[in-house]
C-alpha atoms as a PDB file:
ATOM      1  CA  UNK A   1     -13.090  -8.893  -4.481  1.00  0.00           C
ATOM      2  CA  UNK A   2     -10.991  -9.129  -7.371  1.00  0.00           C
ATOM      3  CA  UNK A   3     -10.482 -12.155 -10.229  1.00  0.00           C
ATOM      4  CA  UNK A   4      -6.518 -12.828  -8.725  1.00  0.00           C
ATOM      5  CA  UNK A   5      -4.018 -15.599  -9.280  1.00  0.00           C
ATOM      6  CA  UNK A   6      -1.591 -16.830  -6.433  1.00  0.00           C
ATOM      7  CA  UNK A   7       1.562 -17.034  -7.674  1.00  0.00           C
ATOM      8  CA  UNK A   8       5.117 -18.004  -6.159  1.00  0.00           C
ATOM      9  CA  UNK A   9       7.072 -14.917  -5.499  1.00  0.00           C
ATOM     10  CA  UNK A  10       9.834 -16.145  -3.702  1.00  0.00           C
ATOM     11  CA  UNK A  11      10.488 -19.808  -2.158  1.00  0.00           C
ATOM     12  CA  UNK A  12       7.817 -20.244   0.917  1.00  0.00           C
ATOM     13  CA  UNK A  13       6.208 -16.636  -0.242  1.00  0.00           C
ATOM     14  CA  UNK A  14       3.594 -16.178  -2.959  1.00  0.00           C
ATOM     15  CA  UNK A  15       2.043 -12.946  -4.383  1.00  0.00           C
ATOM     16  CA  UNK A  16      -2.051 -12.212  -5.196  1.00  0.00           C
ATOM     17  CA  UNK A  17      -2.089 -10.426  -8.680  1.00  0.00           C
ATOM     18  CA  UNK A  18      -5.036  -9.749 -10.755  1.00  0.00           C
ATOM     19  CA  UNK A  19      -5.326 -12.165 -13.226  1.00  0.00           C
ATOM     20  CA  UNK A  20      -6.074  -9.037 -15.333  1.00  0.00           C
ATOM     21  CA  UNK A  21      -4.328  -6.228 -14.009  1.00  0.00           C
ATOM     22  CA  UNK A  22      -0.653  -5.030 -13.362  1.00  0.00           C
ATOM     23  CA  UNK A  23       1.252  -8.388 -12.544  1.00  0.00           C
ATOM     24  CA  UNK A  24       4.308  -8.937 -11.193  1.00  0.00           C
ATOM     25  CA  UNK A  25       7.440  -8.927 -13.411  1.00  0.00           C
ATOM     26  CA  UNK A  26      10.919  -9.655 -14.146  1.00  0.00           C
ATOM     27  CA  UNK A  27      11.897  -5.767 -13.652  1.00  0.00           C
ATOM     28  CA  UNK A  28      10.314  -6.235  -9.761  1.00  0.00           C
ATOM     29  CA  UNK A  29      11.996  -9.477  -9.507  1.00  0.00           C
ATOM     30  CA  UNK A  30      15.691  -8.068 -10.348  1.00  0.00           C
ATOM     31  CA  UNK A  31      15.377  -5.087  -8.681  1.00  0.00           C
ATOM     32  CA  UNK A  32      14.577  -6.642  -5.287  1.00  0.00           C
ATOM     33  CA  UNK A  33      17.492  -9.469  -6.064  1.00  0.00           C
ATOM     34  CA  UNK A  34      19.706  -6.430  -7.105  1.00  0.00           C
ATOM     35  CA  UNK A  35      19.132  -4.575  -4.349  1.00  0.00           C
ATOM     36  CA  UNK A  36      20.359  -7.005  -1.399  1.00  0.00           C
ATOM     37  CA  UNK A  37      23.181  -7.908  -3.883  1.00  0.00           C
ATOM     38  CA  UNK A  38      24.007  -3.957  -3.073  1.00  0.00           C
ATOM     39  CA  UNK A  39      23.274  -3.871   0.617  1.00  0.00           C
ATOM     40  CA  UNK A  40      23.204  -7.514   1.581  1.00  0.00           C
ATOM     41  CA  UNK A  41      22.026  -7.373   5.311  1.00  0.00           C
ATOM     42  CA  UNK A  42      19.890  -4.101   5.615  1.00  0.00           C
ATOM     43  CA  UNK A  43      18.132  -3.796   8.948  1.00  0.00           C
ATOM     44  CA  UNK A  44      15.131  -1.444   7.714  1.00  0.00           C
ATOM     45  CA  UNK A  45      13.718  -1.052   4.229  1.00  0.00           C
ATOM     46  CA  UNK A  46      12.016   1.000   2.549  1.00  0.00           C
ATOM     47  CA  UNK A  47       9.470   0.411  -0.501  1.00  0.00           C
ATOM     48  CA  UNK A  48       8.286   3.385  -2.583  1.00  0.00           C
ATOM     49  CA  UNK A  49       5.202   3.207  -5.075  1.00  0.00           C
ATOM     50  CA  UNK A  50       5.683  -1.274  -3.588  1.00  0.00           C
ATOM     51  CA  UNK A  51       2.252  -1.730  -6.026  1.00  0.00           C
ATOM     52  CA  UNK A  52       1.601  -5.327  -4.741  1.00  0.00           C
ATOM     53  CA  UNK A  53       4.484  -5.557  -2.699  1.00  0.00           C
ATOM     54  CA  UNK A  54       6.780  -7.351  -5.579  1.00  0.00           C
ATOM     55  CA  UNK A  55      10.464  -5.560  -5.075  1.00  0.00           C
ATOM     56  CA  UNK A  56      10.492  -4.912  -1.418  1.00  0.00           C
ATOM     57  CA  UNK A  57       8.858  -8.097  -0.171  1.00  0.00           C
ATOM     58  CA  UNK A  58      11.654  -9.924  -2.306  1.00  0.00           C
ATOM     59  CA  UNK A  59      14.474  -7.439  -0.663  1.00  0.00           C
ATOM     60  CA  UNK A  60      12.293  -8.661   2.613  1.00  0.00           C
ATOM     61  CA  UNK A  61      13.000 -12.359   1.698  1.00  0.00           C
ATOM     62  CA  UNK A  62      16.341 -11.865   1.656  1.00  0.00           C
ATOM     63  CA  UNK A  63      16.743 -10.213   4.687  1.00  0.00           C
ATOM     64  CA  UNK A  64      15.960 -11.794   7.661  1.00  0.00           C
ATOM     65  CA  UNK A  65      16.578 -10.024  10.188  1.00  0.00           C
ATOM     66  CA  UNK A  66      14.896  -6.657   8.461  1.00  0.00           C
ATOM     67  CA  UNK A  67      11.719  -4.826   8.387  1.00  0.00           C
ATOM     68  CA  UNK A  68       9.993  -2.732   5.936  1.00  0.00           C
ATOM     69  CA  UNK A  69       8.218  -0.505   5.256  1.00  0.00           C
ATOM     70  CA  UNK A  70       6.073  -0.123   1.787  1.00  0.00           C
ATOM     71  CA  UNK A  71       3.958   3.237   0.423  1.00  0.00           C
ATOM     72  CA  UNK A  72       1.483   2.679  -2.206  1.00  0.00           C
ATOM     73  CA  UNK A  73      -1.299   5.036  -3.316  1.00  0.00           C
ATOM     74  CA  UNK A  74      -3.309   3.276  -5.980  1.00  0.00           C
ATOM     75  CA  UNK A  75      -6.305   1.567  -4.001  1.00  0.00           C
ATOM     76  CA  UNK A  76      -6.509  -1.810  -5.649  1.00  0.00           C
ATOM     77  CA  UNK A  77      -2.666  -2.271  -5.668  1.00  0.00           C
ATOM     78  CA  UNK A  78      -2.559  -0.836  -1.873  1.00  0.00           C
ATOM     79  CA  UNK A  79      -5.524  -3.748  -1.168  1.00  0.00           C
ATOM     80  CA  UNK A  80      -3.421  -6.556  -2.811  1.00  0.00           C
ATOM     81  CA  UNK A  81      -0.135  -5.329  -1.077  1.00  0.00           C
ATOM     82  CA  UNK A  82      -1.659  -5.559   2.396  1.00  0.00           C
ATOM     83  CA  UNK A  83      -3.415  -9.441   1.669  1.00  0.00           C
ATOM     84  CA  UNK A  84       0.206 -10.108   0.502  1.00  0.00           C
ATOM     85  CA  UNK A  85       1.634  -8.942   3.137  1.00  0.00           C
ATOM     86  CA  UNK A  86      -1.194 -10.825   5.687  1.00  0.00           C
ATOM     87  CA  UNK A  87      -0.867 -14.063   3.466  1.00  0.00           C
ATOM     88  CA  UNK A  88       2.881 -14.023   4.041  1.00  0.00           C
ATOM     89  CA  UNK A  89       2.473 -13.714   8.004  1.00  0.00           C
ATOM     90  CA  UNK A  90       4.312 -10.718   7.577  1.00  0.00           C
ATOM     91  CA  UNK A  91       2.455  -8.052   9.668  1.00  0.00           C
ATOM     92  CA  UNK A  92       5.300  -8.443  12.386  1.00  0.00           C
ATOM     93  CA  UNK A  93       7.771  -7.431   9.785  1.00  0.00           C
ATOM     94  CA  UNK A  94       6.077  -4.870   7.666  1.00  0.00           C
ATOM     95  CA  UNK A  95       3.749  -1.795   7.873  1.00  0.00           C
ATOM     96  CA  UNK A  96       1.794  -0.437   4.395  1.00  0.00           C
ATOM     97  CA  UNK A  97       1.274   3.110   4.373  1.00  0.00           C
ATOM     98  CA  UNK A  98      -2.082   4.286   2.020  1.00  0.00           C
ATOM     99  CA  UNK A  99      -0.008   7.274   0.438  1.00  0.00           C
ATOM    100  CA  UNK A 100       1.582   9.467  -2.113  1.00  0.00           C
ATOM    101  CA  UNK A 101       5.209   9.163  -2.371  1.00  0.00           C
ATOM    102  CA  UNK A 102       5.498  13.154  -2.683  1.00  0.00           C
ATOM    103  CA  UNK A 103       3.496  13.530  -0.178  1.00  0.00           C
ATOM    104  CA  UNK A 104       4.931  10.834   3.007  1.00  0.00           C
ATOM    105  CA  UNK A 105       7.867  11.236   4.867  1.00  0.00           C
ATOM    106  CA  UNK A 106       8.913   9.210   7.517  1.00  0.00           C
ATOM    107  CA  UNK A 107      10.602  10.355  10.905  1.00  0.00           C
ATOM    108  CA  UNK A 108      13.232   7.354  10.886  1.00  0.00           C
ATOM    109  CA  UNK A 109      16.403   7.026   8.097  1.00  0.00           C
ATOM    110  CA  UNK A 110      16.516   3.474   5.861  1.00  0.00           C
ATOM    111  CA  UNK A 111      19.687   1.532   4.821  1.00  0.00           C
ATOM    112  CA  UNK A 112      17.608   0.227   1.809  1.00  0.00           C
ATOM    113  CA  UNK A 113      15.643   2.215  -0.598  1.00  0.00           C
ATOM    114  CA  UNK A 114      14.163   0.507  -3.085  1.00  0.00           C
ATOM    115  CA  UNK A 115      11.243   1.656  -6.111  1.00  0.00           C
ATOM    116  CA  UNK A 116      10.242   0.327  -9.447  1.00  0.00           C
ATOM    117  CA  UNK A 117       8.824   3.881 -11.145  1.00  0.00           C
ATOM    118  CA  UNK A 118       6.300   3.979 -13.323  1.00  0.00           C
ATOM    119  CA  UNK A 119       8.240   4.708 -16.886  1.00  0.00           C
ATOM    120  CA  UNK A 120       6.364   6.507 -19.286  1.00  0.00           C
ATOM    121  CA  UNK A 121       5.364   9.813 -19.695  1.00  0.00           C
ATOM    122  CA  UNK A 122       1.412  10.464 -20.435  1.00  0.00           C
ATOM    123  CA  UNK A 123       2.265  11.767 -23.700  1.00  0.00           C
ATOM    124  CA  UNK A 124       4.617   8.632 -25.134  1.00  0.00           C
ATOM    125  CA  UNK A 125       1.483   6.050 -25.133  1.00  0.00           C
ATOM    126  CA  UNK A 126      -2.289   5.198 -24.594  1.00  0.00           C
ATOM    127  CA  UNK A 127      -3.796   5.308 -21.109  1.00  0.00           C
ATOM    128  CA  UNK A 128      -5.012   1.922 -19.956  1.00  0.00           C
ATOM    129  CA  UNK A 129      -8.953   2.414 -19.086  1.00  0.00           C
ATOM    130  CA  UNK A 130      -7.605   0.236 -15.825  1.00  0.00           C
ATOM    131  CA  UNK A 131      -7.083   2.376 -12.922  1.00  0.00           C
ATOM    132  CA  UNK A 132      -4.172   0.346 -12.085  1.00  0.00           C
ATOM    133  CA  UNK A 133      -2.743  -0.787 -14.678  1.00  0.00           C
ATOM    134  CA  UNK A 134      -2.654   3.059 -15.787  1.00  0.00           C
ATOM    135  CA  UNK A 135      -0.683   4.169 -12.402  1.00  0.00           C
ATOM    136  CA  UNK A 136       1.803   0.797 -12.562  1.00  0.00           C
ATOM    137  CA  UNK A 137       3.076   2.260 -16.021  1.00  0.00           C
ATOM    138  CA  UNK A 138       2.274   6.002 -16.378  1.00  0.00           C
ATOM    139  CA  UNK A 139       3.492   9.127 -14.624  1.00  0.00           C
ATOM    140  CA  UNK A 140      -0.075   9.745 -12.951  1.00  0.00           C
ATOM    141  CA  UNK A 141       1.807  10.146  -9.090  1.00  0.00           C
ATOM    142  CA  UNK A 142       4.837  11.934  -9.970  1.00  0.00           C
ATOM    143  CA  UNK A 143       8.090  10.110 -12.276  1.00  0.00           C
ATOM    144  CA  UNK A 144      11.486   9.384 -11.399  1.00  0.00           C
ATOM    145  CA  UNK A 145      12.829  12.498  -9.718  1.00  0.00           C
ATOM    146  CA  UNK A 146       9.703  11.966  -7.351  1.00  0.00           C
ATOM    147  CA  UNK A 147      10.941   8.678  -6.308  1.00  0.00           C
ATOM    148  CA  UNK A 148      15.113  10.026  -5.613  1.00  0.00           C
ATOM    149  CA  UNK A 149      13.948  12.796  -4.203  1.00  0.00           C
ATOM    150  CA  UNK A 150      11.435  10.204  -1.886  1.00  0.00           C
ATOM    151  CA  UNK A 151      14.579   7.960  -1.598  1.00  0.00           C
ATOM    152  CA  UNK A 152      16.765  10.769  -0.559  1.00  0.00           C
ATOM    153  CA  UNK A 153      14.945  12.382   2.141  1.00  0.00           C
ATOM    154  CA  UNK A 154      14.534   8.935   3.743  1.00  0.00           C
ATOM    155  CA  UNK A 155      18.365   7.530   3.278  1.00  0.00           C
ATOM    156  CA  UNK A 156      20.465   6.359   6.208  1.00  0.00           C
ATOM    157  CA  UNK A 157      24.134   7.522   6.096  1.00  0.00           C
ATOM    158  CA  UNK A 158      25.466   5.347   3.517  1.00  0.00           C
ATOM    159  CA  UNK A 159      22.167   3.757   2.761  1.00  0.00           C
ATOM    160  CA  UNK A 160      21.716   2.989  -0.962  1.00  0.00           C
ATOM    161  CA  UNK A 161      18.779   3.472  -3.412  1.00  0.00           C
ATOM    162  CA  UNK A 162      18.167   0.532  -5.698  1.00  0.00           C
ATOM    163  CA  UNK A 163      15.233   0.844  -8.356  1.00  0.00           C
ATOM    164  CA  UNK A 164      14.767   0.298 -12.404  1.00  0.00           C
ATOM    165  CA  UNK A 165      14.112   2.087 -15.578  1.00  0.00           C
ATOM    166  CA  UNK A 166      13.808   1.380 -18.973  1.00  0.00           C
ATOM    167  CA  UNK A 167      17.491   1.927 -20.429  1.00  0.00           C
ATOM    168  CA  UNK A 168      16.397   4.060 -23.643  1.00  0.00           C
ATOM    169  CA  UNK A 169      15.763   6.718 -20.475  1.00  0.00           C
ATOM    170  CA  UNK A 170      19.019   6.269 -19.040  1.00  0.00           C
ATOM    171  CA  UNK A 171      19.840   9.392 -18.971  1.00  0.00           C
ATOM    172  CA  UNK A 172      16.370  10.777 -17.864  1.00  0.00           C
ATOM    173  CA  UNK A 173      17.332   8.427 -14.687  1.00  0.00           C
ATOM    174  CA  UNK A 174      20.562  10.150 -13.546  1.00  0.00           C
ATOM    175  CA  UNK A 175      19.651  13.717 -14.072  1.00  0.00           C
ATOM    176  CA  UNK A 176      16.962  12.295 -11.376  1.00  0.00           C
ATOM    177  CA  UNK A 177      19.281  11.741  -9.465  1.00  0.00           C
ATOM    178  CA  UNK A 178      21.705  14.319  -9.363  1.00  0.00           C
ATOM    179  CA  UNK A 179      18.486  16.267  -9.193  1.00  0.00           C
ATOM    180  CA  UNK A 180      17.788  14.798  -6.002  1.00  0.00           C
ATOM    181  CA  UNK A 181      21.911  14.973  -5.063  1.00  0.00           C
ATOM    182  CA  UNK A 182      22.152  11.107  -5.758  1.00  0.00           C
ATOM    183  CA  UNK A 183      25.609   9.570  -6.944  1.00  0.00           C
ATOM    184  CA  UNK A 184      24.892   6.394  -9.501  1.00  0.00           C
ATOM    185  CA  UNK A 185      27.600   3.598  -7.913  1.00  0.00           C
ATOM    186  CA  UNK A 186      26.500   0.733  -9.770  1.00  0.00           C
ATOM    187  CA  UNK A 187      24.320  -0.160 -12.824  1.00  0.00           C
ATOM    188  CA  UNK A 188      23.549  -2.919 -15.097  1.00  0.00           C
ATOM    189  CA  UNK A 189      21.470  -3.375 -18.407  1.00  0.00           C
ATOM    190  CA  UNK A 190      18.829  -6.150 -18.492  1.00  0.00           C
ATOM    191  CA  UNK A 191      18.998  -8.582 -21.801  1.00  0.00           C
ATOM    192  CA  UNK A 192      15.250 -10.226 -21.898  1.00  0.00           C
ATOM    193  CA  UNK A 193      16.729 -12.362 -25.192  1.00  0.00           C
ATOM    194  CA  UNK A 194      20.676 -12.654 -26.398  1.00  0.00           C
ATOM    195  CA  UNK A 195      20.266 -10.274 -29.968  1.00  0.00           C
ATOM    196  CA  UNK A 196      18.010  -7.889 -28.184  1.00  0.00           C
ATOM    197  CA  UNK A 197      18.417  -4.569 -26.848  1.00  0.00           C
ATOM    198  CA  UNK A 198      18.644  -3.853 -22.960  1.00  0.00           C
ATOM    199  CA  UNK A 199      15.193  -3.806 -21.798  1.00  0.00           C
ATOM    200  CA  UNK A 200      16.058  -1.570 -18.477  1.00  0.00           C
ATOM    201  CA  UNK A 201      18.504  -0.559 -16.262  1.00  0.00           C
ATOM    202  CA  UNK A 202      19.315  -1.786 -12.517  1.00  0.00           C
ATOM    203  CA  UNK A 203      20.861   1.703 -10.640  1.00  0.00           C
ATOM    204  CA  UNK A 204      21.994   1.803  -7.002  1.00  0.00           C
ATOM    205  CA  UNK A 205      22.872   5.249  -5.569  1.00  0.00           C
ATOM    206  CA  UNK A 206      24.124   6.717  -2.569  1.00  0.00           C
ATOM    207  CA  UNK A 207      23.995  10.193  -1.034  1.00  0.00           C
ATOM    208  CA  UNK A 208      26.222  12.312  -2.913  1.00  0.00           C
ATOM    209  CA  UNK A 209      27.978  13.384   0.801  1.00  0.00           C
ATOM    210  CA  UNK A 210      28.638   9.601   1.081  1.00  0.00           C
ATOM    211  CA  UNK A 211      32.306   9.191  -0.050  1.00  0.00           C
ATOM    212  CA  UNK A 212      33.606   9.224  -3.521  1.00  0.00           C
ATOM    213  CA  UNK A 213      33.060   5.881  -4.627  1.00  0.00           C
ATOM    214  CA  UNK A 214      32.413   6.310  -9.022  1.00  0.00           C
ATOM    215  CA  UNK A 215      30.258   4.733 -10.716  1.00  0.00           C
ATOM    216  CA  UNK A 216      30.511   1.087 -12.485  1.00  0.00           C
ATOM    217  CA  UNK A 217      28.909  -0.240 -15.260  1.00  0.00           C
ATOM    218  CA  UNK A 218      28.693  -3.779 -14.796  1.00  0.00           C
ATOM    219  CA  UNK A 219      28.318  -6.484 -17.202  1.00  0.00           C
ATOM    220  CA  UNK A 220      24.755  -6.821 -18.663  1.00  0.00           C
ATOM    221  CA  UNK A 221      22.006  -9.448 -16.851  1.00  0.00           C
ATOM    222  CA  UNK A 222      20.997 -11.654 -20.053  1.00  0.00           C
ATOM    223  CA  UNK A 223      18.065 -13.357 -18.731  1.00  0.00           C
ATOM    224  CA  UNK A 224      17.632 -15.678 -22.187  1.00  0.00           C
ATOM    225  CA  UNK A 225      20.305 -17.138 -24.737  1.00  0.00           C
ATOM    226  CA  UNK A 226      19.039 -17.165 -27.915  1.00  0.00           C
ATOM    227  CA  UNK A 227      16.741 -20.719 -28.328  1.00  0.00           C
ATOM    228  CA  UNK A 228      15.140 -18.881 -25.151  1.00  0.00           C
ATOM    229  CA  UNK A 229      16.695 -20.571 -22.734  1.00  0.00           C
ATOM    230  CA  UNK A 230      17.126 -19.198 -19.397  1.00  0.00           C
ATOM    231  CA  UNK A 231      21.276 -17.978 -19.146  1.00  0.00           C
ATOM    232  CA  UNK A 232      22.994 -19.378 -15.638  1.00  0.00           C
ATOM    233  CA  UNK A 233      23.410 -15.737 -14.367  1.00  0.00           C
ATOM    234  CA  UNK A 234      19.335 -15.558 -14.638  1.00  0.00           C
ATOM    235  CA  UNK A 235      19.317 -18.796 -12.588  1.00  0.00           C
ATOM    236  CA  UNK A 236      21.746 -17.405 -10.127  1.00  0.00           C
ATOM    237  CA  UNK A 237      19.333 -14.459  -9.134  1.00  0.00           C
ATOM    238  CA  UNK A 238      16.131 -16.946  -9.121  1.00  0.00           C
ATOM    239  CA  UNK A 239      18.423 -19.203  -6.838  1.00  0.00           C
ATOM    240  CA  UNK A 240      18.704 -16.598  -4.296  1.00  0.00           C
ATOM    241  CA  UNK A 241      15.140 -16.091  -4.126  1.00  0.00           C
ATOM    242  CA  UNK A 242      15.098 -19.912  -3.581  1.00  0.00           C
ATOM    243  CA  UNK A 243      13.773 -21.094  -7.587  1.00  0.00           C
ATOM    244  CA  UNK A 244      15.152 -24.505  -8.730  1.00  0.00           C
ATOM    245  CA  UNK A 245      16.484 -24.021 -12.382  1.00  0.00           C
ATOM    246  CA  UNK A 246      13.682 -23.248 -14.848  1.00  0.00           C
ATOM    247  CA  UNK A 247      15.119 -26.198 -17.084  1.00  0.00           C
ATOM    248  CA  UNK A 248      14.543 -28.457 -14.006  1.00  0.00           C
ATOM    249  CA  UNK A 249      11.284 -27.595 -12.890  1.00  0.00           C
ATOM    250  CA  UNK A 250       9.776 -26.110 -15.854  1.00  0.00           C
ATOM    251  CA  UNK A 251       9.173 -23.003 -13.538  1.00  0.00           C
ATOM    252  CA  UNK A 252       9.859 -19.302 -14.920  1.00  0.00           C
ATOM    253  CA  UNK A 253      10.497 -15.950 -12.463  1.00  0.00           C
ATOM    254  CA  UNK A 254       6.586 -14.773 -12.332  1.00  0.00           C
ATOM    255  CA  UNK A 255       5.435 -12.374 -14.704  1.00  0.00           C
END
């Protein structure tokens, strides 16, 4: 049906991209490490705008003893989510939901929410002629406050909501959140190169009834030193998703 590349998404799991269409990424690869750093044995997950099932089949990966649930709307992601998630043998573990993030809510609460948004306005760029490609990276289905709002309405007490943005929107990301009466807790910048600027921002949030814990900044994820080699904190999160070194088996995270 589609011209796709199987790719290693975790150790034992592998992911079905187009080999010309939105692909898999660093940002989905840190988010779903980030987010079981945050809540490190959820029991029920949930996946909002999952695309091909990047961030919340890695959160899955981690979790063994969880299940999740993942809402996608796009119809060719939505098809390569569900052969991901057949591939994987995880049909047990997960159910897909054909939907619009606005639009689905869900009867039971989540200790994990987890979303990579889509960053860009329609105005700041040029629309991809690629249906998906256009939805993966534009505001087509709603932005940022869609997704805490989403994430709120389907939080467990003291559940957490883990997702990305780029960190030049920063602040476009918390008003989203207190918008959607989130508290940031924790949040790190992403290096792609040492000398470059942050890239995006990791942010976990809780329900703003939740305590009182404050929010920390914590110390940037360089993912490169500057001959472009990958940093040990990079190989740390591939580790955990079960990736030898890249310098010892000439491997990188997929992009």
């Amino acid at each position: 049906m589609f011209d796709v590349t199987i790719d290693a998404l975790t150790a034992g799991w592998t992911i079905a991209q187009r080999r010309k269409g939105h692909r898999h990424s660093t940002d989905d690869l840190l988010t779903g490490w980030y987010a079981i750093e945050i809540v490190p044995s959820p029991t029920t997950i949930l996946d909002l705008g999952s695309g091909i099932g990047g961030v919340g089949l890695i959160a899955l990966w981690r979790s063994p003893a969880a299940t999740l649930v993942a809402i996608e709307a796009q119809d060719t992601s939505f098809a390569l989510l569900t052969d991901n998630i057949e591939r994987n043998r995880l049909t047990e573990r997960v159910r897909a939901i054909h939907g619009d993030l606005r639009e689905v809510r869900l009867p039971e609460p989540f200790d994990l929410v987890t979303g990579s948004p889509p960053y860009w306005d329609v105005s700041e760029g040029v629309l991809p002629a690629d249906s998906q490609k256009a939805h993966a990276r534009f505001e087509l289905r709603g932005d940022v406050r869609d997704y805490a709002l989403a994430a709120r309405a389907a939080l467990a007490v003291n559940g957490r909501f883990v997702f990305c943005f780029p960190t030049v929107q920063r602040a476009r990301a918390e008003a989203a959140c207190v918008a959607a009466d989130l508290a940031v807790v924790r949040s790190r910048d992403v290096i792609p190169r040492a000398s470059a600027a942050p890239l995006f921002t990791l942010f976990a949030c809780r329900r703003v009834e939740d305590g009182s814990e404050p929010h920390v900044r914590e110390p940037d994820h360089l993912v490169r030193d500057e001959h472009g080699v990958e940093t040990p904190m990079h190989a740390a999160a591939r580790a955990a998703l079960g990736f030898k070194p890249a310098a010892l088996d000439g491997k990188s995270e997929p992009r």
